[in-house]
PDB file of N, CA and C in Angstrom:
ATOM      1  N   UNK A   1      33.597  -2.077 147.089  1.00  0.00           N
ATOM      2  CA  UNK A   1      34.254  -1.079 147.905  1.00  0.00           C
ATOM      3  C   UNK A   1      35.242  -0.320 147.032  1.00  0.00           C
ATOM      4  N   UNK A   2      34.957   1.067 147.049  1.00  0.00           N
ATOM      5  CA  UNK A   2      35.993   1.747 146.135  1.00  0.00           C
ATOM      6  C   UNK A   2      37.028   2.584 146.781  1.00  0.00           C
ATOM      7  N   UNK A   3      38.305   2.713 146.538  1.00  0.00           N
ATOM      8  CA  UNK A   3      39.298   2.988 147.425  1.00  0.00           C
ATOM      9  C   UNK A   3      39.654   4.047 147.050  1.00  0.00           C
ATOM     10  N   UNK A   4      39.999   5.407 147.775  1.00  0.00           N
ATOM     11  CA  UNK A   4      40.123   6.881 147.336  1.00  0.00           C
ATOM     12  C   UNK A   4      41.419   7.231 148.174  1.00  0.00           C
ATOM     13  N   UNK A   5      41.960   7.612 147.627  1.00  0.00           N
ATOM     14  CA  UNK A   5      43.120   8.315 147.651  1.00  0.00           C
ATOM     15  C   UNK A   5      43.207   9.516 148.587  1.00  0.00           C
ATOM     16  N   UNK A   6      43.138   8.870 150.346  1.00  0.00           N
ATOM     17  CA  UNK A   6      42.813  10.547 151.119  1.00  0.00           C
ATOM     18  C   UNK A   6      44.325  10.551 151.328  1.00  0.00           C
ATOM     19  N   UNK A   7      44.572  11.861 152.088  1.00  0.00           N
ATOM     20  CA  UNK A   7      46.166  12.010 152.723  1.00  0.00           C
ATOM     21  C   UNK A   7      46.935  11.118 153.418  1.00  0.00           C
ATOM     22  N   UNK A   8      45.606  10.537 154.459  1.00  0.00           N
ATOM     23  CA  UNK A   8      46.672   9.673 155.014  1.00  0.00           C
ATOM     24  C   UNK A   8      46.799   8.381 154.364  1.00  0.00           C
ATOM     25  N   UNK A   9      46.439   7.622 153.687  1.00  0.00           N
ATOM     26  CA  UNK A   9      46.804   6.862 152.701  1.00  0.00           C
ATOM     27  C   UNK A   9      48.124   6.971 151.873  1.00  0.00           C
ATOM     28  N   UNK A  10      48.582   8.390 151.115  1.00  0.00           N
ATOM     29  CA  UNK A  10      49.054   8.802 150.796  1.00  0.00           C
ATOM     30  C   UNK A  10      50.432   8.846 151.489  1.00  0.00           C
ATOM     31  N   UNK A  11      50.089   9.657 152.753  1.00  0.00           N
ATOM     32  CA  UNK A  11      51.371   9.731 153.615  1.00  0.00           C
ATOM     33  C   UNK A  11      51.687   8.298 153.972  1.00  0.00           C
ATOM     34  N   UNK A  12      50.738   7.253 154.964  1.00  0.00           N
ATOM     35  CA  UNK A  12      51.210   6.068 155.305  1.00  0.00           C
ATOM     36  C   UNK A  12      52.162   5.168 153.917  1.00  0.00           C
ATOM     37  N   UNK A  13      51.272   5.695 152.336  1.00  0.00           N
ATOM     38  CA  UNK A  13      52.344   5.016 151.465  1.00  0.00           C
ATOM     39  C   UNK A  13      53.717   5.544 151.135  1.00  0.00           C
ATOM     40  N   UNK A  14      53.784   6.661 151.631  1.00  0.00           N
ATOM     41  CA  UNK A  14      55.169   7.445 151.505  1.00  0.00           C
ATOM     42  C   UNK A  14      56.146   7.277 152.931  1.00  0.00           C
ATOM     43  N   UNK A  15      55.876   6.828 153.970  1.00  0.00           N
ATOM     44  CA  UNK A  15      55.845   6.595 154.760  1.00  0.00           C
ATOM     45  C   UNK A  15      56.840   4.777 154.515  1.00  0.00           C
ATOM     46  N   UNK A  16      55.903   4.261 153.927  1.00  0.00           N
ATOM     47  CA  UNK A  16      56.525   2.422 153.666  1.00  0.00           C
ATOM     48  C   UNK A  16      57.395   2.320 152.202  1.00  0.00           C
ATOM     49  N   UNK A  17      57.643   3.584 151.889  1.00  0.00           N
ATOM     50  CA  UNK A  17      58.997   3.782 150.661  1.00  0.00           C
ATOM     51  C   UNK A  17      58.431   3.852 149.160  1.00  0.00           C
ATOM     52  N   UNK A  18      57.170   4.189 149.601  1.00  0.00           N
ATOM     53  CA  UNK A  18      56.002   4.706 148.255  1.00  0.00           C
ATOM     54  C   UNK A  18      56.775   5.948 147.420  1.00  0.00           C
ATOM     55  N   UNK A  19      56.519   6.055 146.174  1.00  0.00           N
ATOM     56  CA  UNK A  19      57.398   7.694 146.510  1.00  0.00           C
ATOM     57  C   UNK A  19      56.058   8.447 145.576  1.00  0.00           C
ATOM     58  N   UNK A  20      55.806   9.591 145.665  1.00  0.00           N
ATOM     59  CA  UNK A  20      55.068  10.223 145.734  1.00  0.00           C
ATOM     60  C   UNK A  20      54.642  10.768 143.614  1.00  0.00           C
ATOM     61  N   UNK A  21      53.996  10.882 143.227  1.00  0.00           N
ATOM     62  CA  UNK A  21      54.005  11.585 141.664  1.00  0.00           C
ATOM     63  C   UNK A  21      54.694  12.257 141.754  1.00  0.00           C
ATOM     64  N   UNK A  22      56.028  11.870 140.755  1.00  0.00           N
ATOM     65  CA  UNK A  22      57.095  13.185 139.877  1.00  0.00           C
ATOM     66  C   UNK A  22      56.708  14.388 139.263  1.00  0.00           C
ATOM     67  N   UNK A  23      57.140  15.302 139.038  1.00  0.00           N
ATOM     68  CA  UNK A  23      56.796  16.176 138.375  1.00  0.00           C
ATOM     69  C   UNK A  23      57.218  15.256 136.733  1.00  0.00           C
ATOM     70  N   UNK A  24      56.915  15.811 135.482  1.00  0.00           N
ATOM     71  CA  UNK A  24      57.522  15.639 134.162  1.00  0.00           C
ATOM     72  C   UNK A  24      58.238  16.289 134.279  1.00  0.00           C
ATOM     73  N   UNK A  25      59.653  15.297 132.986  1.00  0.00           N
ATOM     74  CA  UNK A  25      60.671  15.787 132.814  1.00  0.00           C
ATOM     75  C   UNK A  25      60.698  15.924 131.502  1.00  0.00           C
ATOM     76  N   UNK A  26      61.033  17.176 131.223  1.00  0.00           N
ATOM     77  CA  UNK A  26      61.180  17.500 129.670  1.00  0.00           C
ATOM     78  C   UNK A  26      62.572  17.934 129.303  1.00  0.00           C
ATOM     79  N   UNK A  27      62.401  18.207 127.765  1.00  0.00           N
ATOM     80  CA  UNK A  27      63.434  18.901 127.151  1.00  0.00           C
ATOM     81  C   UNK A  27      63.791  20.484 127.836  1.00  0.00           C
ATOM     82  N   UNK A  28      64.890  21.209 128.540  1.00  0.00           N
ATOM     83  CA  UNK A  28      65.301  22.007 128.759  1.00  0.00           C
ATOM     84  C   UNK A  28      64.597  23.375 128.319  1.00  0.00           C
ATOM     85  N   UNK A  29      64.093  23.108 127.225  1.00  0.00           N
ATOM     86  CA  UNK A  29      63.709  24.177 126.510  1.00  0.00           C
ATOM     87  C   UNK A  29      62.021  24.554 126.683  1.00  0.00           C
ATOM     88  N   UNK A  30      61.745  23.235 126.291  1.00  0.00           N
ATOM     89  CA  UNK A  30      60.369  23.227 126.582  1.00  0.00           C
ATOM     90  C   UNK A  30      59.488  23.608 128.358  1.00  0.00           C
ATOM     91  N   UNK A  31      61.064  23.129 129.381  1.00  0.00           N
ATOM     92  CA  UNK A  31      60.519  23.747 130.851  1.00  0.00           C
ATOM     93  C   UNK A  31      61.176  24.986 130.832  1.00  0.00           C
ATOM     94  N   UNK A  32      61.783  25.840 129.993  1.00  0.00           N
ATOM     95  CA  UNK A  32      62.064  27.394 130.267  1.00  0.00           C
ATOM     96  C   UNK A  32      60.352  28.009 129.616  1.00  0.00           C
ATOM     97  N   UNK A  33      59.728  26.826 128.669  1.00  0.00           N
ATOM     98  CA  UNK A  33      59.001  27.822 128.021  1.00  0.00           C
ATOM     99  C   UNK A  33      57.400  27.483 129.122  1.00  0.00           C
ATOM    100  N   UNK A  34      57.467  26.592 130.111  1.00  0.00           N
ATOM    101  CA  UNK A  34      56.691  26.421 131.001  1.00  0.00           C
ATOM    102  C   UNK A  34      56.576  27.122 132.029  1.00  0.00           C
ATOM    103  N   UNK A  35      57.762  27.715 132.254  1.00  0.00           N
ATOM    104  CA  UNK A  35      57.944  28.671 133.495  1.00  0.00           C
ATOM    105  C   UNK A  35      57.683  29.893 132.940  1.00  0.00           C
ATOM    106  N   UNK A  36      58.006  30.379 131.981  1.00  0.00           N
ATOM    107  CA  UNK A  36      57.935  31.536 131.288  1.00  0.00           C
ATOM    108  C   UNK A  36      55.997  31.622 131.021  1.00  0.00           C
ATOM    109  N   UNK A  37      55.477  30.778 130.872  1.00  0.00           N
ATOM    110  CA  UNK A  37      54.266  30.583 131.036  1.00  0.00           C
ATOM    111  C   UNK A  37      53.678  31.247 132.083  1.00  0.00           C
ATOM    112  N   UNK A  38      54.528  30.421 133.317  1.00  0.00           N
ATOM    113  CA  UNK A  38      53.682  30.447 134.699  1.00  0.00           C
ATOM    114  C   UNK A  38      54.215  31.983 135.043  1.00  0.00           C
ATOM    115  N   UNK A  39      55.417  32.198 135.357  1.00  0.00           N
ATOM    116  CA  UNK A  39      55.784  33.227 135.717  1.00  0.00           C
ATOM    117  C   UNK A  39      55.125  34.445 135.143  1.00  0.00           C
ATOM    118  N   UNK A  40      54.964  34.588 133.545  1.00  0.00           N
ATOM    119  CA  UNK A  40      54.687  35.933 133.165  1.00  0.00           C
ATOM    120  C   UNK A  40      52.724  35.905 132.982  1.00  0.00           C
ATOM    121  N   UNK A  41      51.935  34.839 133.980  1.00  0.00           N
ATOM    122  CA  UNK A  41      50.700  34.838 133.903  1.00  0.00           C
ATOM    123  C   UNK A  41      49.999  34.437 132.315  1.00  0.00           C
ATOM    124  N   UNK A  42      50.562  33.570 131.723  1.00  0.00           N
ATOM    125  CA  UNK A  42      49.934  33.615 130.624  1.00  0.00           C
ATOM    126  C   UNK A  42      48.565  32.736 130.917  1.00  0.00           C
ATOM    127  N   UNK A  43      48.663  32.208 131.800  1.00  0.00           N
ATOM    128  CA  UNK A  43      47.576  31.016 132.602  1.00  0.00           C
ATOM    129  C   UNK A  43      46.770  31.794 132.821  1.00  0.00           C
ATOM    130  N   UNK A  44      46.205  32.944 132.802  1.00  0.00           N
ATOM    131  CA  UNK A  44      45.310  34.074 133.478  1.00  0.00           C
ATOM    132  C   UNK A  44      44.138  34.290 132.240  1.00  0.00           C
ATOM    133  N   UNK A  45      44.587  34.158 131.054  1.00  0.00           N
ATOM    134  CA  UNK A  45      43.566  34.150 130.267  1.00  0.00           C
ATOM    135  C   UNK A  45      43.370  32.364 129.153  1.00  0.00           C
ATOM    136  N   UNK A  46      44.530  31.741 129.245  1.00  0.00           N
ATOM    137  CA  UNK A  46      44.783  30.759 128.130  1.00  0.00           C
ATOM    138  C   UNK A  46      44.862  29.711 129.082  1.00  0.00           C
ATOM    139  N   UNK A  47      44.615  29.758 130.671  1.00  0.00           N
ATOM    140  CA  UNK A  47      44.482  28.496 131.128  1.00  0.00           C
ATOM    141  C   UNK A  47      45.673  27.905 131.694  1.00  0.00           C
ATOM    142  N   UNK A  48      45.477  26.794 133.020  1.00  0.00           N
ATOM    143  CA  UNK A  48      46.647  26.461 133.262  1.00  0.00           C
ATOM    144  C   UNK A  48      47.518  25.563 132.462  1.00  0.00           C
ATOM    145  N   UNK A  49      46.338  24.788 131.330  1.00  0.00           N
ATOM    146  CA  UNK A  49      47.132  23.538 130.032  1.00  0.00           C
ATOM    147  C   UNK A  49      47.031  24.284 128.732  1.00  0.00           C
ATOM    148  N   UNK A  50      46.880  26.041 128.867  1.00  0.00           N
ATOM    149  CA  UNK A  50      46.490  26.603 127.667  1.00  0.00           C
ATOM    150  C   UNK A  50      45.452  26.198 126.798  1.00  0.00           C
ATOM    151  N   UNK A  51      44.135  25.641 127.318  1.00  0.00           N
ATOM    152  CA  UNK A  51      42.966  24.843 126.392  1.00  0.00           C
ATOM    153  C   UNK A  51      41.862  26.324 126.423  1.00  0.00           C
ATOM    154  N   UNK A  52      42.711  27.733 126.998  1.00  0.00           N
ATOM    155  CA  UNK A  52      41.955  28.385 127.105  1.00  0.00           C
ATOM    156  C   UNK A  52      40.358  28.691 127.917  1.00  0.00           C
ATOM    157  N   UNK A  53      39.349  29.426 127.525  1.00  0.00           N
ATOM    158  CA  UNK A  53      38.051  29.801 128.099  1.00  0.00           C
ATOM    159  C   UNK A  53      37.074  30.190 127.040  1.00  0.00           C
ATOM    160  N   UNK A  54      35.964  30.197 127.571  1.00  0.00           N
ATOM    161  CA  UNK A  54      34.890  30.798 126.987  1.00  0.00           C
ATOM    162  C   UNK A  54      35.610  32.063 125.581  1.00  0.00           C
ATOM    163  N   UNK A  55      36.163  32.673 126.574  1.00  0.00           N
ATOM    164  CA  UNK A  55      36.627  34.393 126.171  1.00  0.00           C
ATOM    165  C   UNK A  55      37.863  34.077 125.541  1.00  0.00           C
ATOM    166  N   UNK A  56      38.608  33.514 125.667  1.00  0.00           N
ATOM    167  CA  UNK A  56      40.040  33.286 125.345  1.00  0.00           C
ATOM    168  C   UNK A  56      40.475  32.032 124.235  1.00  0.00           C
ATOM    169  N   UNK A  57      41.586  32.195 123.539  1.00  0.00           N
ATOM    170  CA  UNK A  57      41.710  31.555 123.030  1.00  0.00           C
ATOM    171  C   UNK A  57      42.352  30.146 123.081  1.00  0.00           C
ATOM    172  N   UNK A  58      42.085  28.984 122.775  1.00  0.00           N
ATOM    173  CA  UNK A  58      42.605  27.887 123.271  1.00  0.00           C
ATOM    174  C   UNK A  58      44.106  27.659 122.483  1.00  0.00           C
ATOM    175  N   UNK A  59      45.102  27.334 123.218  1.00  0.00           N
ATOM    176  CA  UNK A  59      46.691  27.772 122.398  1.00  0.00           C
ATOM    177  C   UNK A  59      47.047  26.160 121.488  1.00  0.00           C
ATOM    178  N   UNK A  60      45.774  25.218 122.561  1.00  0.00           N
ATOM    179  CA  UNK A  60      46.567  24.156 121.691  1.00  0.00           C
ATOM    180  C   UNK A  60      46.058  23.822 120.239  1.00  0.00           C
ATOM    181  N   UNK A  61      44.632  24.585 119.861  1.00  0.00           N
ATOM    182  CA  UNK A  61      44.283  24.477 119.166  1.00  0.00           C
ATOM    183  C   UNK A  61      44.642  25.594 118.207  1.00  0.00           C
ATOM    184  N   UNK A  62      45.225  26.589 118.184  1.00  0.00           N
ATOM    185  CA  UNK A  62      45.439  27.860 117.647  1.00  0.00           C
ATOM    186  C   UNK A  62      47.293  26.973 116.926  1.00  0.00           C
ATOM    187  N   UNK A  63      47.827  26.061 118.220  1.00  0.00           N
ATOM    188  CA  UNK A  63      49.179  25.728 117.236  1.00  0.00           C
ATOM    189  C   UNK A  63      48.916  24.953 116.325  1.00  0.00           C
ATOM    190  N   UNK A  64      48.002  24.212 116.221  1.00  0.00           N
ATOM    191  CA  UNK A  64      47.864  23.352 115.440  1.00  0.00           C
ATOM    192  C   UNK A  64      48.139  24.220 113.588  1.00  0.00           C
ATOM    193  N   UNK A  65      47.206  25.605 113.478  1.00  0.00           N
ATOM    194  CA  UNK A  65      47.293  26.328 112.694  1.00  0.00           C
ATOM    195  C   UNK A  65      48.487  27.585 112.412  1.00  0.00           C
ATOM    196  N   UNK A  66      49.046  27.662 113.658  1.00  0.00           N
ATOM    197  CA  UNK A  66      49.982  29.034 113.402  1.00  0.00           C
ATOM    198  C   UNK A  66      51.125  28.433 113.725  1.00  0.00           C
ATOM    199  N   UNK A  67      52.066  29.380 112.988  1.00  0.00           N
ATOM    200  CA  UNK A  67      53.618  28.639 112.119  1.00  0.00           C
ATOM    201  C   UNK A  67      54.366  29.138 113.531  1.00  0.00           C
ATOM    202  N   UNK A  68      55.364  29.015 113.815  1.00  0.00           N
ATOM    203  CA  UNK A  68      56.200  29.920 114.897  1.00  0.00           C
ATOM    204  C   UNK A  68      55.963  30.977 114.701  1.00  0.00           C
ATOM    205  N   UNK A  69      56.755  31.389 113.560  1.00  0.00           N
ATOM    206  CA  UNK A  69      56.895  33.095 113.148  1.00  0.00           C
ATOM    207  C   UNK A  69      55.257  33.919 113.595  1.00  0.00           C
ATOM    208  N   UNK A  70      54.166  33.453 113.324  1.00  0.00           N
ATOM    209  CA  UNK A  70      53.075  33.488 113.435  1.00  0.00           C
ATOM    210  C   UNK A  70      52.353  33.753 114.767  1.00  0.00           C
ATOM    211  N   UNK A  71      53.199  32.717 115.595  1.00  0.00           N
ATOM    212  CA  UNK A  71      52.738  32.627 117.133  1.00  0.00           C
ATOM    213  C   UNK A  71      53.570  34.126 117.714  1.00  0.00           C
ATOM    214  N   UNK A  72      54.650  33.734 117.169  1.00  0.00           N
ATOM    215  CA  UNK A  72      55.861  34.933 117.764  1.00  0.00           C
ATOM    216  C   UNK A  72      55.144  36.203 117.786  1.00  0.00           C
ATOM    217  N   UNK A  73      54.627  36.502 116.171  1.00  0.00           N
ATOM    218  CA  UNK A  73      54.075  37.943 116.035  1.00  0.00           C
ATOM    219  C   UNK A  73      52.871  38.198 116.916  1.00  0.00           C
ATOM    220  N   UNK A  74      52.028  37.430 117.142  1.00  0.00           N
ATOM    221  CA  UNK A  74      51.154  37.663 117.607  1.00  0.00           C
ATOM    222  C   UNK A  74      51.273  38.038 119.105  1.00  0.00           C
ATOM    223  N   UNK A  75      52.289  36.764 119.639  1.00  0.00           N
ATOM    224  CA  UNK A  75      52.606  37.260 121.234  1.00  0.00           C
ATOM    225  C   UNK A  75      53.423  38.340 121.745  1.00  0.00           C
ATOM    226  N   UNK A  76      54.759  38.825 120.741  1.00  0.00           N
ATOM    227  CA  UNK A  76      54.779  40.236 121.028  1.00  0.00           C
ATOM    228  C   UNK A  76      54.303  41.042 120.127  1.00  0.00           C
ATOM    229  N   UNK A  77      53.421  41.003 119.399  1.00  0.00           N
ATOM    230  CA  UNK A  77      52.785  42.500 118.875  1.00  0.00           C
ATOM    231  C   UNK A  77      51.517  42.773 119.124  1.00  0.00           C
ATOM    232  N   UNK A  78      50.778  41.434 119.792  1.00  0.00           N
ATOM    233  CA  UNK A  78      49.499  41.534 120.183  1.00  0.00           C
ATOM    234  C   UNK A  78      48.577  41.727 119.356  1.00  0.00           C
ATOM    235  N   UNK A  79      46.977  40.881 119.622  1.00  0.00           N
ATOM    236  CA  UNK A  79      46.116  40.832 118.436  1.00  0.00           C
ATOM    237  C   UNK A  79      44.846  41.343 119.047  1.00  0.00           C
ATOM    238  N   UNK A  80      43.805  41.733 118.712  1.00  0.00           N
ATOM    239  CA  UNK A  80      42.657  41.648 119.400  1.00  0.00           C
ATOM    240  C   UNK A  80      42.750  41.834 120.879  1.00  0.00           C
ATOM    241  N   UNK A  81      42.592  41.171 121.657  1.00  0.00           N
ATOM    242  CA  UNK A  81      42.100  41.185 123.664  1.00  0.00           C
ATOM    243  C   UNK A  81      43.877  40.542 123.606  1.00  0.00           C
ATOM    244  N   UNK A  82      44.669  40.510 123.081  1.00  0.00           N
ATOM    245  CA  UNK A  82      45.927  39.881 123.280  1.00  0.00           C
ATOM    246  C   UNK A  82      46.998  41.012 123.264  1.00  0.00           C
ATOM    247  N   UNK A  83      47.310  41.400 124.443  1.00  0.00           N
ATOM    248  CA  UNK A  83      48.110  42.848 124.776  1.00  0.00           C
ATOM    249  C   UNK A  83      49.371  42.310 123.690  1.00  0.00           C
ATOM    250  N   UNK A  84      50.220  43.266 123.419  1.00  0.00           N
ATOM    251  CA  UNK A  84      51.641  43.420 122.995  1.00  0.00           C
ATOM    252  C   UNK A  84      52.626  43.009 124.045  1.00  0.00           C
ATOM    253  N   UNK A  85      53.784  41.954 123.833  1.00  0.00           N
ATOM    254  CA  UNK A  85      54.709  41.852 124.948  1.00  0.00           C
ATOM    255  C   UNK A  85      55.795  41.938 124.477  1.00  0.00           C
ATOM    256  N   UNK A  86      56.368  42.863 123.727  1.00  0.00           N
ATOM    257  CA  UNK A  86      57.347  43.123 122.786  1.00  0.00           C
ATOM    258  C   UNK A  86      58.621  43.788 123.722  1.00  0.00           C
ATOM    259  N   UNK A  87      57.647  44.749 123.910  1.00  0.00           N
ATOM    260  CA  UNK A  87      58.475  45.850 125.377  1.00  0.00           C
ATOM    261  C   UNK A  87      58.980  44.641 126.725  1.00  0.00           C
ATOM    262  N   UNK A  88      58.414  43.826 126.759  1.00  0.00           N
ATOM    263  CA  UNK A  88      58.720  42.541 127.920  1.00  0.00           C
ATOM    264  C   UNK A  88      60.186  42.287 127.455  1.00  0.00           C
ATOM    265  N   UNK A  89      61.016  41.560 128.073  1.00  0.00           N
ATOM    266  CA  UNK A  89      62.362  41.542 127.499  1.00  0.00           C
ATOM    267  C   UNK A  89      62.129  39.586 128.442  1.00  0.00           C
ATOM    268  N   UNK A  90      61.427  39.075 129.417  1.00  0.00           N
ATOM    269  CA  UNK A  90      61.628  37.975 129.223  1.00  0.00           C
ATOM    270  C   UNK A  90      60.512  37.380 128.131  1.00  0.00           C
ATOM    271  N   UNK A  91      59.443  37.635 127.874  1.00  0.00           N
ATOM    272  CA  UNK A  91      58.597  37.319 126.722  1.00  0.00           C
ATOM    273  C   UNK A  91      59.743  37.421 125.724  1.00  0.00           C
ATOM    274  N   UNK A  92      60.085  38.399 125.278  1.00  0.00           N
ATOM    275  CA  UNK A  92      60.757  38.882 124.453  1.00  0.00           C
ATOM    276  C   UNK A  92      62.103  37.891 123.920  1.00  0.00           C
ATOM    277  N   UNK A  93      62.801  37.596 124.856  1.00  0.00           N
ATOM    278  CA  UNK A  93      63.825  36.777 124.586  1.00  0.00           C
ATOM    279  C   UNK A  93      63.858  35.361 125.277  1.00  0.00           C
ATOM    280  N   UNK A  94      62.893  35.166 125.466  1.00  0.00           N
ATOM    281  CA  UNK A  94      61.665  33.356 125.646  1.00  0.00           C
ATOM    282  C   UNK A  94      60.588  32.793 124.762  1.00  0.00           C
ATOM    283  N   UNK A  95      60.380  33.459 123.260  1.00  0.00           N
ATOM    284  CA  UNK A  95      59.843  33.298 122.896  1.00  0.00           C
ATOM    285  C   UNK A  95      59.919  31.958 122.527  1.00  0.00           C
ATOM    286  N   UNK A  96      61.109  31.595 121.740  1.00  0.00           N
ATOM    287  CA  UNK A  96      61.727  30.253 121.373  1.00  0.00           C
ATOM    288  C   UNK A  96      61.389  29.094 122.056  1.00  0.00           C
ATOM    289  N   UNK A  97      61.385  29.297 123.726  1.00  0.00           N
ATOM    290  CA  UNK A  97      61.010  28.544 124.616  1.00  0.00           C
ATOM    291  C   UNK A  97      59.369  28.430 124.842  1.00  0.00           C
ATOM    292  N   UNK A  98      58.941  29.277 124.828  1.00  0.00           N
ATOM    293  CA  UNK A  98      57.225  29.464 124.826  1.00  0.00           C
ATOM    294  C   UNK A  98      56.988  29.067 123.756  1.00  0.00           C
ATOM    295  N   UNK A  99      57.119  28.842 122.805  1.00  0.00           N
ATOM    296  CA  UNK A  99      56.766  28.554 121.578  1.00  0.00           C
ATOM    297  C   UNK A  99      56.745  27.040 121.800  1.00  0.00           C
ATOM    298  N   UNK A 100      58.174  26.165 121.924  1.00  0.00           N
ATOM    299  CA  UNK A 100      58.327  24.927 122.254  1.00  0.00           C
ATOM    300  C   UNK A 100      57.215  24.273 123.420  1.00  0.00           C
ATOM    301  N   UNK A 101      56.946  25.211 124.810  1.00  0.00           N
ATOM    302  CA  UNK A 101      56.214  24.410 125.288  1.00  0.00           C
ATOM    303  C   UNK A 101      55.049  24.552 124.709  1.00  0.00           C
ATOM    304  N   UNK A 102      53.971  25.186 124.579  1.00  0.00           N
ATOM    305  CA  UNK A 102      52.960  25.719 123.590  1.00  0.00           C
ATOM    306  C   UNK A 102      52.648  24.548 122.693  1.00  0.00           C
ATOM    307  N   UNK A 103      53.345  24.467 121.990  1.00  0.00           N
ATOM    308  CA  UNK A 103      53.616  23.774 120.700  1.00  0.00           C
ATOM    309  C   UNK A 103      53.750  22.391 121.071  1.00  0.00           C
ATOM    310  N   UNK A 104      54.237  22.022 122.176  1.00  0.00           N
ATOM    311  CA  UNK A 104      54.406  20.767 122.819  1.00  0.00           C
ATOM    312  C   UNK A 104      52.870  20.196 123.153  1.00  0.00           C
ATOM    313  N   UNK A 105      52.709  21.114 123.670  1.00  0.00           N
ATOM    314  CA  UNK A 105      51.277  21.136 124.360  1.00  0.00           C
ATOM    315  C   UNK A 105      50.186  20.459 123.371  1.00  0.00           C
ATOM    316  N   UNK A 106      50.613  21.626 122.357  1.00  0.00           N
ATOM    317  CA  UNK A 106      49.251  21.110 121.393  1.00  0.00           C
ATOM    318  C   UNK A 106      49.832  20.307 120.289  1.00  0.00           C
ATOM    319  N   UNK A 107      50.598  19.608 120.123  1.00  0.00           N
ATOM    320  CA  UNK A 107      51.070  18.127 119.631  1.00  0.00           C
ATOM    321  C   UNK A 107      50.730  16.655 120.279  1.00  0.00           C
ATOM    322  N   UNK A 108      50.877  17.320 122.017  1.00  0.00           N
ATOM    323  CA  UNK A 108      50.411  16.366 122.661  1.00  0.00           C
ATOM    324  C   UNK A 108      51.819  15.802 122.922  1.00  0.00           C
ATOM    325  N   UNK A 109      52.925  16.306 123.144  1.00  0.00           N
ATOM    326  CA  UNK A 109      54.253  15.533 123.666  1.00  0.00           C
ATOM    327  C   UNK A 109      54.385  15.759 124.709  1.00  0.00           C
ATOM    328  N   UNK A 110      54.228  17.047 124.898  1.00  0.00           N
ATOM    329  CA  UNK A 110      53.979  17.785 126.468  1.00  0.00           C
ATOM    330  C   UNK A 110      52.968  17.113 127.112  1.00  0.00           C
ATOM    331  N   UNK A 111      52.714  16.561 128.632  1.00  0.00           N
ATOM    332  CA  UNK A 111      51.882  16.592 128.899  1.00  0.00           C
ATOM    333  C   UNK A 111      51.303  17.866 129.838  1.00  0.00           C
ATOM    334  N   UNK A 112      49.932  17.761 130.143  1.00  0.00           N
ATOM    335  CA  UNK A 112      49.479  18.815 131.309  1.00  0.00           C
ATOM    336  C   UNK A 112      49.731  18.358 132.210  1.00  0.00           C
ATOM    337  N   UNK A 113      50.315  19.551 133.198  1.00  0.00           N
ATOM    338  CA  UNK A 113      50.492  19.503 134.034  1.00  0.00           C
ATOM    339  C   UNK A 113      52.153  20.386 135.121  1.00  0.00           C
ATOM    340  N   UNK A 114      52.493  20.224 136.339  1.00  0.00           N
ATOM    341  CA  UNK A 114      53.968  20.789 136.289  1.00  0.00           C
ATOM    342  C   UNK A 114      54.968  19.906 135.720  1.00  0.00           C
ATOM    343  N   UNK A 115      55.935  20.950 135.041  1.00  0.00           N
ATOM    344  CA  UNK A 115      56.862  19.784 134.424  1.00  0.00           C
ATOM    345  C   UNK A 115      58.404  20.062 135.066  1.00  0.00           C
ATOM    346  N   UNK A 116      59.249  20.063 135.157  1.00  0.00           N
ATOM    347  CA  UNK A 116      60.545  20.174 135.818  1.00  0.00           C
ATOM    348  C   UNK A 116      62.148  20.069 134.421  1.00  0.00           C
TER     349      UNK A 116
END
């Protein structure tokens, strides 16, 4: 008999003082550069864990090779199918933070998923 995880299971265990999956807690920096993620749609072409698509590029595998300075230029000056976000002023002055989660990501310290 295999036991699945429906709602009310869920609720009845939250219910008897279960408490429910946390979000992750990270470094400060690394959840400005998660939100800055979500907020400015970067999930729209690079995915919601950035592992990318078919069409797109995968970010955790791209940090493995590109330096900050590297990532930086590319995300505001734009490369190929990768618009310019230079003119953006939160891209712009989040890079530091996008970079960290990014970079987190594809180190593998970060995990996938929401983090807080």
């Amino acid at each position: 008999m295999s036991l699945k995880k429906s709602p009310i299971i869920i609720a009845g265990a939250l219910l008897f003082g279960a408490t429910a999956p946390a979000f992750a807690e990270v470094d400060p920096q690394i959840a400005e550069g998660y939100k800055l993620y979500k907020r400015e749609r970067c999930e729209t072409c690079h995915g919601q864990t950035g592992e990318g698509s078919a069409a797109f590029p995968n970010l955790l595998n791209s940090l493995k090779k590109l330096s900050k300075e590297d990532f930086a230029n590319v995300v505001l000056n734009g490369r190929n199918a990768m618009p310019a976000n230079k003119a953006n002023p939160k891209i712009a002055n989040g890079i530091d933070a996008l970079y960290a989660y990014v970079k987190g990501r594809s180190d593998g310290t970060v995990p996938a998923g929401e983090l807080k």
